[in-house]
N, C-alpha and C. Protein backbone atom coordinates (compact mmCIF):
# COMPACT_ATOMS: atom_id res chain seq x y z
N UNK A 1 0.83 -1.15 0.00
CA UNK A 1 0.00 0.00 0.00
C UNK A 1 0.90 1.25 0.00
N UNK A 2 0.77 2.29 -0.77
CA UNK A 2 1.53 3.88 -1.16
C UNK A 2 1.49 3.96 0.30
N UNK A 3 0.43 4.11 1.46
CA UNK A 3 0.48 4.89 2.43
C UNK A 3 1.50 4.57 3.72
N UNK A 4 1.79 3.15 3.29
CA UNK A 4 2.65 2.47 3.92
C UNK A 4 4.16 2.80 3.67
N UNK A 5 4.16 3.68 3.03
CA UNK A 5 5.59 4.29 2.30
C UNK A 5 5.61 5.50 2.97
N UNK A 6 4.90 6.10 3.82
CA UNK A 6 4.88 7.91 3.81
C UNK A 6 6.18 7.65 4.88
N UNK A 7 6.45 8.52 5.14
CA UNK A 7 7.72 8.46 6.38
C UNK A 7 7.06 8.88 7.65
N UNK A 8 7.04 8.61 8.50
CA UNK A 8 6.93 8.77 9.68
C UNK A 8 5.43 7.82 9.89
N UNK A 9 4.84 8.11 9.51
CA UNK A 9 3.32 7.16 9.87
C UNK A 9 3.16 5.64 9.13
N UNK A 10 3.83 5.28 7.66
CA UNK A 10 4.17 4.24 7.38
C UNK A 10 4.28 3.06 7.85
N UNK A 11 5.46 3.03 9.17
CA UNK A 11 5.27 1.57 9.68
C UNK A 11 4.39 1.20 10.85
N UNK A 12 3.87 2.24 11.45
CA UNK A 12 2.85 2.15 12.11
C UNK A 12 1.37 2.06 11.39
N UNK A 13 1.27 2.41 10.32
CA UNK A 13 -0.02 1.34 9.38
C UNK A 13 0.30 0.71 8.83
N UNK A 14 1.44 0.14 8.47
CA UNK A 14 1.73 -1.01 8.23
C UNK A 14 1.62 -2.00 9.51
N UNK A 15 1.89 -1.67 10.55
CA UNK A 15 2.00 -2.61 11.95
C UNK A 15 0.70 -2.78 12.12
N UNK A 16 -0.28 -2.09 11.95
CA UNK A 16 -1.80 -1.64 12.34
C UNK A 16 -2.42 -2.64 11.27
N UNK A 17 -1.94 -2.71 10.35
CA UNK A 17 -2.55 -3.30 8.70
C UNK A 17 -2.26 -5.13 8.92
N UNK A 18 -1.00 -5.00 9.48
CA UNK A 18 -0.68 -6.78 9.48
C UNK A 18 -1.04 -7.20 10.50
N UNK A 19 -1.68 -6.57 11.87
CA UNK A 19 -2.10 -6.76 12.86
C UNK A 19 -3.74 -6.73 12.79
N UNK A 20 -4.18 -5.99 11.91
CA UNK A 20 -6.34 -6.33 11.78
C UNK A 20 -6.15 -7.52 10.68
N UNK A 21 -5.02 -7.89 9.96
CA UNK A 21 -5.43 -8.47 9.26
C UNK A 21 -5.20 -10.42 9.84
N UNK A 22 -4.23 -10.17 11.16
CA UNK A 22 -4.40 -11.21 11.71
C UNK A 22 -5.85 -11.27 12.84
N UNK A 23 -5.86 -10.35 13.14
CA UNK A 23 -7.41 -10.25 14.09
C UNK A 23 -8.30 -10.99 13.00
N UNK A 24 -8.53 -10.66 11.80
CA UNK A 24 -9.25 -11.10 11.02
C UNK A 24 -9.56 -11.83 11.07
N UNK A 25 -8.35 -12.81 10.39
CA UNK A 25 -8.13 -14.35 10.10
C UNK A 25 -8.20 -15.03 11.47
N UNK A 26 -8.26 -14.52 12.13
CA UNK A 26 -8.47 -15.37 13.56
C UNK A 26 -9.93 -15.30 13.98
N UNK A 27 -10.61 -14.30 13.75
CA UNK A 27 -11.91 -14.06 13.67
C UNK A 27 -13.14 -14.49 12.72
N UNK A 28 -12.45 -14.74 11.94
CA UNK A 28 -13.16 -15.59 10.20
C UNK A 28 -13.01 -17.29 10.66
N UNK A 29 -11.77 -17.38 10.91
CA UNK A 29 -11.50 -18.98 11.19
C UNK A 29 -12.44 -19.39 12.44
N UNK A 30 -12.41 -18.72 13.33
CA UNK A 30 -12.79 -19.23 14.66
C UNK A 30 -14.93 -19.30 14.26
N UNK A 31 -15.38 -18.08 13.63
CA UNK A 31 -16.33 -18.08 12.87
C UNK A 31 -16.44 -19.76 12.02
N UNK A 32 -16.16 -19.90 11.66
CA UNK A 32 -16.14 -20.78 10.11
C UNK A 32 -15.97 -22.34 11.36
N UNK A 33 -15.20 -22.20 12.23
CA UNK A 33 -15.11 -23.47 13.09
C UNK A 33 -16.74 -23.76 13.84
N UNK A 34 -16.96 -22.52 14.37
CA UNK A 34 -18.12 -22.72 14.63
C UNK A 34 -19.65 -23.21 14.10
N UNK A 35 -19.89 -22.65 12.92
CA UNK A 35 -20.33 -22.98 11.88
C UNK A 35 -20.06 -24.51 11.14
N UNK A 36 -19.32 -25.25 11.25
CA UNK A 36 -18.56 -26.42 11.15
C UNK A 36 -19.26 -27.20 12.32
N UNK A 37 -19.20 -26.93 13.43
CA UNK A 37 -19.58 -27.92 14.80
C UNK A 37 -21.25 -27.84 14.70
N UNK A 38 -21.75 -26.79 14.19
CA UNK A 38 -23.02 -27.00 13.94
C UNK A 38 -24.04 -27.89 13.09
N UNK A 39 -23.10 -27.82 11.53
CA UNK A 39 -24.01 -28.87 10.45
C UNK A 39 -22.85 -30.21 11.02
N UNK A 40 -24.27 -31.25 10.58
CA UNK A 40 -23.94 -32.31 10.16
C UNK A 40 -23.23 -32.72 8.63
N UNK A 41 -22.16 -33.04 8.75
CA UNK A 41 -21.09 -32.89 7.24
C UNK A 41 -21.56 -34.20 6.38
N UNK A 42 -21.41 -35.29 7.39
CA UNK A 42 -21.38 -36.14 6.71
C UNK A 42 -22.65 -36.53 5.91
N UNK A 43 -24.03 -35.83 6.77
CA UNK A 43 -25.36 -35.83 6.13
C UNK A 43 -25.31 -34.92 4.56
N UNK A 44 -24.26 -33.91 5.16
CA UNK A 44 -24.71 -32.71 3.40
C UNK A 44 -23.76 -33.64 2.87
N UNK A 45 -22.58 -34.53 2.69
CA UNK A 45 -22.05 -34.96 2.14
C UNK A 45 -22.88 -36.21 1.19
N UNK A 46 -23.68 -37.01 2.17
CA UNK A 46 -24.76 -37.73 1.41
C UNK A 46 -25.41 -37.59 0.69
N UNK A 47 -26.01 -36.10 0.81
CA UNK A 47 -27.15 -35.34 -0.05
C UNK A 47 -26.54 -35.01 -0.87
N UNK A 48 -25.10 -34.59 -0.98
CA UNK A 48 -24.66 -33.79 -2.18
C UNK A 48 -23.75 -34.74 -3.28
N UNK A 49 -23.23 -35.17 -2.58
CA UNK A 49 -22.23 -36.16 -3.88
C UNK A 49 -22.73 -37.46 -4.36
N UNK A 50 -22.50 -37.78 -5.50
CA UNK A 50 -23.06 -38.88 -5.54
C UNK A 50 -21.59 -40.12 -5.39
N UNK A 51 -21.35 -40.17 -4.36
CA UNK A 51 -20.33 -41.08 -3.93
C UNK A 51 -19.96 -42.58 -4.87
N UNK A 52 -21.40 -43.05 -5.77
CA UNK A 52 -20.95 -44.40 -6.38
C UNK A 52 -20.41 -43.62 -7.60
N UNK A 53 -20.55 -42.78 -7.92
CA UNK A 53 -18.75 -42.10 -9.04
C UNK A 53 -18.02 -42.19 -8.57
N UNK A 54 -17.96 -41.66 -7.20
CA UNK A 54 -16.74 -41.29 -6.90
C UNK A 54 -15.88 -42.81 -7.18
N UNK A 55 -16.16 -43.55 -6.15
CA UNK A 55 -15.97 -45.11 -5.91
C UNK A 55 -15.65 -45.58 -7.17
N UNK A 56 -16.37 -45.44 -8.43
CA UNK A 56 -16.25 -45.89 -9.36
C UNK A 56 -14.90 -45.47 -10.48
N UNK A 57 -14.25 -44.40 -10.16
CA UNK A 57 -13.00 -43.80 -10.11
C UNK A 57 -11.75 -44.05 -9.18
N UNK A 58 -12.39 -45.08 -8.40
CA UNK A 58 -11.03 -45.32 -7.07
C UNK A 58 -10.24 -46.21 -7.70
N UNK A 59 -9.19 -46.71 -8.14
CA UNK A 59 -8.00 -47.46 -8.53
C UNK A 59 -8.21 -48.77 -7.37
N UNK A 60 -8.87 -49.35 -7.44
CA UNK A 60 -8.19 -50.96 -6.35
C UNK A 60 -7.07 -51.34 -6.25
N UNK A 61 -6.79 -51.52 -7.45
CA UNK A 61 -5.60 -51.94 -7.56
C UNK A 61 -4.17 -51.28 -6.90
N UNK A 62 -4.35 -49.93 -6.92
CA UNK A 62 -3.08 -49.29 -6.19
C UNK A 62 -3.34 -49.39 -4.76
N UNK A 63 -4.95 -49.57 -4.74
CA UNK A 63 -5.29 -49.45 -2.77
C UNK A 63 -4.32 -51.08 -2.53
N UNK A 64 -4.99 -51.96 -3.21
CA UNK A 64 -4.61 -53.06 -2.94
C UNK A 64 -2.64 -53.51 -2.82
N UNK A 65 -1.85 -52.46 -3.40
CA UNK A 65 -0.77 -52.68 -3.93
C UNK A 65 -0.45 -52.12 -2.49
N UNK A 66 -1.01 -50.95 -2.02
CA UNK A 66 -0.31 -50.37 -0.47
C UNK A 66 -0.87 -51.07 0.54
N UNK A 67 -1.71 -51.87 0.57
CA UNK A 67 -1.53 -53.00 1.69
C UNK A 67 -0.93 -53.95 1.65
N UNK A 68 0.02 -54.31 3.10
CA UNK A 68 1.19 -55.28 3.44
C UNK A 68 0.29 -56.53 3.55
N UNK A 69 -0.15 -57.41 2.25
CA UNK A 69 -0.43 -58.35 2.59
C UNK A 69 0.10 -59.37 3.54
N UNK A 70 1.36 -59.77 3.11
CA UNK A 70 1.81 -60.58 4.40
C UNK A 70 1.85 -60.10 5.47
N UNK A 71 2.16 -58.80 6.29
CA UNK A 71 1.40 -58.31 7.60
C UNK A 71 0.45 -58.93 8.06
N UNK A 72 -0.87 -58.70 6.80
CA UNK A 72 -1.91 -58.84 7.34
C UNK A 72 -2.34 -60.24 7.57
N UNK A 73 -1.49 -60.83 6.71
CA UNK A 73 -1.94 -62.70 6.52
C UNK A 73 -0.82 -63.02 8.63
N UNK A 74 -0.21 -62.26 8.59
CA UNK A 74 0.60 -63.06 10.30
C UNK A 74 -0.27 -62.49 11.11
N UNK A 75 -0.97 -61.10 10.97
CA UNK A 75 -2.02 -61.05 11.84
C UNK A 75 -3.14 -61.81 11.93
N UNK A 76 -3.79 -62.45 10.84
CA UNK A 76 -4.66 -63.47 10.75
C UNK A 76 -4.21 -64.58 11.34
N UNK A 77 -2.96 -65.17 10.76
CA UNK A 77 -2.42 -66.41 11.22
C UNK A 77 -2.02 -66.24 12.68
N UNK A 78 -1.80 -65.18 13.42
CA UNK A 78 -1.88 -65.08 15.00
C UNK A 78 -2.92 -65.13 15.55
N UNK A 79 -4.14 -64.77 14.80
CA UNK A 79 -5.19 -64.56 15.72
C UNK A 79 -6.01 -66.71 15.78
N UNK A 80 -5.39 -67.44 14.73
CA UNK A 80 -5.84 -68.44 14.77
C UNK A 80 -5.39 -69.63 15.52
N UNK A 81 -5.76 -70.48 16.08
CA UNK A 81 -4.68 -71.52 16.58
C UNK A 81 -5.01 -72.40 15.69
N UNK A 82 -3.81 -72.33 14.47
CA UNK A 82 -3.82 -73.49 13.52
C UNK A 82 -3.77 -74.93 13.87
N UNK A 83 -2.51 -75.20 14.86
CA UNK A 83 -2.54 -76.42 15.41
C UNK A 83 -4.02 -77.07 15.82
N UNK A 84 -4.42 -76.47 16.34
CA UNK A 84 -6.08 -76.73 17.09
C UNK A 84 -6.45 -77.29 15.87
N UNK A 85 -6.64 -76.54 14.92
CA UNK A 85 -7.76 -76.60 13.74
C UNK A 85 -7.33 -78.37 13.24
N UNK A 86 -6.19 -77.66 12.49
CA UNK A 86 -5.73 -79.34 12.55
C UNK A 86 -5.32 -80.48 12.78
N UNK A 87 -5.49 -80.13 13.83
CA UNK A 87 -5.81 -81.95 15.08
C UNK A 87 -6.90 -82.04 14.72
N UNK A 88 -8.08 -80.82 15.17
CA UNK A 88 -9.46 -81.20 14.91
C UNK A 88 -10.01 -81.82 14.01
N UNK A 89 -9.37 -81.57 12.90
CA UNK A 89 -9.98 -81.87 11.20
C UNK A 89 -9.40 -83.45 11.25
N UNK A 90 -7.97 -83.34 11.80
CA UNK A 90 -7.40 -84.85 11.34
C UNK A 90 -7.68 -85.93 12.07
N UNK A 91 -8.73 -85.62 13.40
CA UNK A 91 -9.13 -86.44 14.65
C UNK A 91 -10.37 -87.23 13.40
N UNK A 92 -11.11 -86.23 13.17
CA UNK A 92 -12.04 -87.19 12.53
C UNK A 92 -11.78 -87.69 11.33
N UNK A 93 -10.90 -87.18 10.54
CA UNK A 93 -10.38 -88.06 9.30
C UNK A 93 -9.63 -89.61 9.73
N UNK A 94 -9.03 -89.64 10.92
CA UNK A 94 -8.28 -90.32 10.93
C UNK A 94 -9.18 -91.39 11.59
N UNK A 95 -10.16 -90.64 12.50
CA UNK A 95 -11.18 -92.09 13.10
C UNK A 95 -11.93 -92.81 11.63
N UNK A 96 -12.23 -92.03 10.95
CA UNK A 96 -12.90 -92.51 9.60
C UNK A 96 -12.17 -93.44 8.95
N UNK A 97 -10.63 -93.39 8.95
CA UNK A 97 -9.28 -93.93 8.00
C UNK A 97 -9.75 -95.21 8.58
N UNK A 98 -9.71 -95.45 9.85
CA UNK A 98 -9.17 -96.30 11.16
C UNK A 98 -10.50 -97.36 10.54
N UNK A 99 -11.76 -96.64 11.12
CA UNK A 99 -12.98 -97.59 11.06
C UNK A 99 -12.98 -98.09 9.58
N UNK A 100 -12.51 -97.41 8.12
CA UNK A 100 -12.98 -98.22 6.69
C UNK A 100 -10.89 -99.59 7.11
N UNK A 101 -10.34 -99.11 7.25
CA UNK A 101 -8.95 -99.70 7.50
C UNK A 101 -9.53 -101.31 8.17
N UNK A 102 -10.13 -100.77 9.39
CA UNK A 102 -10.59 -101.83 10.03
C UNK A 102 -11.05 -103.18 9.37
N UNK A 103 -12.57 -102.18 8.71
CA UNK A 103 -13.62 -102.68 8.13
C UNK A 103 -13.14 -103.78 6.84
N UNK A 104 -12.10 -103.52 6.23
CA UNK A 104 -11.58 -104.04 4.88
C UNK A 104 -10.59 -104.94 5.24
N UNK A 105 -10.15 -104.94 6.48
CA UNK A 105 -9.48 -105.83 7.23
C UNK A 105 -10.23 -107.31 7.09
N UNK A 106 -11.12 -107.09 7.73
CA UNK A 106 -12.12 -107.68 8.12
C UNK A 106 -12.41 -108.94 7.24
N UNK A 107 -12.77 -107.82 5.83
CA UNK A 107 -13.25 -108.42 5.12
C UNK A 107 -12.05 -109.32 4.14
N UNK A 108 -11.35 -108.60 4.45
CA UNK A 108 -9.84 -108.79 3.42
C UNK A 108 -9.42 -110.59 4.34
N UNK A 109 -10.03 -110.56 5.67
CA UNK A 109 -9.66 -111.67 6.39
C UNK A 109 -10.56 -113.39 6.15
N UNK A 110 -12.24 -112.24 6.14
CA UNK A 110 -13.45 -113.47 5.74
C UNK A 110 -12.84 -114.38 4.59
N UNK A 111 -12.51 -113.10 3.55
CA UNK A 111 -12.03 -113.56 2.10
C UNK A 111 -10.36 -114.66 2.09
N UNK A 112 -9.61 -114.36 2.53
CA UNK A 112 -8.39 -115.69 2.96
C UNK A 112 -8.92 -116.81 3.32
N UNK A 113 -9.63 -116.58 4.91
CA UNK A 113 -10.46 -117.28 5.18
C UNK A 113 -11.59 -118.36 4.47
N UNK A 114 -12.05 -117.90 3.70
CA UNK A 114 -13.05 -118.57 2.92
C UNK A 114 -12.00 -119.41 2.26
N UNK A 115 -11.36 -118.43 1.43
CA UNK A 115 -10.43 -118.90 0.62
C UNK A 115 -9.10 -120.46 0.98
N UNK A 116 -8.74 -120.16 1.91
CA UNK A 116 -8.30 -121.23 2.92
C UNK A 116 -8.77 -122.46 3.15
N UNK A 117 -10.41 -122.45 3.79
CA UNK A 117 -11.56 -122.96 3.88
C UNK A 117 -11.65 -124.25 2.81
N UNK A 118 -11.88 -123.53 1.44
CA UNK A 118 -12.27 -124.27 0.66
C UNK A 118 -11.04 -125.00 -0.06
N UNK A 119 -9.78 -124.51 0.13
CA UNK A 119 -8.65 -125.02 -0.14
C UNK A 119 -8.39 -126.21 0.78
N UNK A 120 -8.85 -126.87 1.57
CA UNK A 120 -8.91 -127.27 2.85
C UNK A 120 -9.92 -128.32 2.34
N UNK A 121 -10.59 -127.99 2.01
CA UNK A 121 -12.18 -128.44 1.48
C UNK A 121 -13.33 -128.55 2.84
N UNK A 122 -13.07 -127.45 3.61
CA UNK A 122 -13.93 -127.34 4.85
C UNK A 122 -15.26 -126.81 4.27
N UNK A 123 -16.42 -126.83 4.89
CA UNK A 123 -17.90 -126.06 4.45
C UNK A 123 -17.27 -124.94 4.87
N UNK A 124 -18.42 -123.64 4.19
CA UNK A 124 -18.20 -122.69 4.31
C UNK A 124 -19.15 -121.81 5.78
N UNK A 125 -18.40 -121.06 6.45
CA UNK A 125 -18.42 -121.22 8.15
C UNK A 125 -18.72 -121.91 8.82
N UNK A 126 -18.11 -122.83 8.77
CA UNK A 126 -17.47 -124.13 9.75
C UNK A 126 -16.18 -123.81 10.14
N UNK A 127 -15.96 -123.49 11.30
CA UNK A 127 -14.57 -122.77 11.94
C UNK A 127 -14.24 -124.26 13.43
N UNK A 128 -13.12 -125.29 13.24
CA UNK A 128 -12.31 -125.65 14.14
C UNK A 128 -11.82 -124.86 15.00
N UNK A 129 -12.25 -124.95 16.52
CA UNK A 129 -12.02 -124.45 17.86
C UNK A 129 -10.32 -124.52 18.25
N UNK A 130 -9.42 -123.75 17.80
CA UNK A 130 -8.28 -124.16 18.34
C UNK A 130 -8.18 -124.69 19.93
């Protein structure tokens, strides 16, 4: 400002000038904060944008590129007790293994048996009492 140049009164409206103009801005802001705590944002934000553009412009792929997948896979894998899981799973696979294992035993035995039997020329279940 020219008036800010005169000599003698100059830097005192200049001091006066950079000093209302921080009153201002402190007075506008503190205004404008207030005004802020009053509306609901996120409601005019609903009403006003139509957000599935927006979304529809978001890159996944780069979101996806800045997450530490493996981070996130040891935080998963901490929060699980794997061991647990698979005992659990292999408790009943293995009773299942056990009982058809058994079962074919069994039969795998009738069948020698028979087989034996008639090699023998015994009837068929007719079993000698050791």
């Amino acid at each position: 400002m020219f008036w800010e140049r005169l000599p003698l009164i100059g830097g005192p409206l200049r001091a006066t000038r950079e000093e209302a103009t921080r009153i201002g801005i402190a007075a506008i802001t503190r205004v404008a904060e207030l005004v802020v705590e009053q509306i609901d944002l996120t409601a005019l934000i609903r009403e006003q944008l139509d957000i599935d553009a927006i979304v529809t412009d978001v890159d996944i792929e780069a979101i996806i590129a800045r997450i530490d997948l493996i981070g996130l896979a040891d935080q998963i894998i901490d929060g699980v007790d794997l061991p647990a899981i698979i005992r659990e799973s292999t408790e009943g696979v293995t009773a299942e293994v056990m009982t058809d294992v058994r079962t074919q035993t069994a039969r795998a035995d009738d069948m020698v048996s028979g087989f034996v039997d008639r090699m023998l020329g015994r009837e068929p279940g007719t079993r000698e009492s050791p």
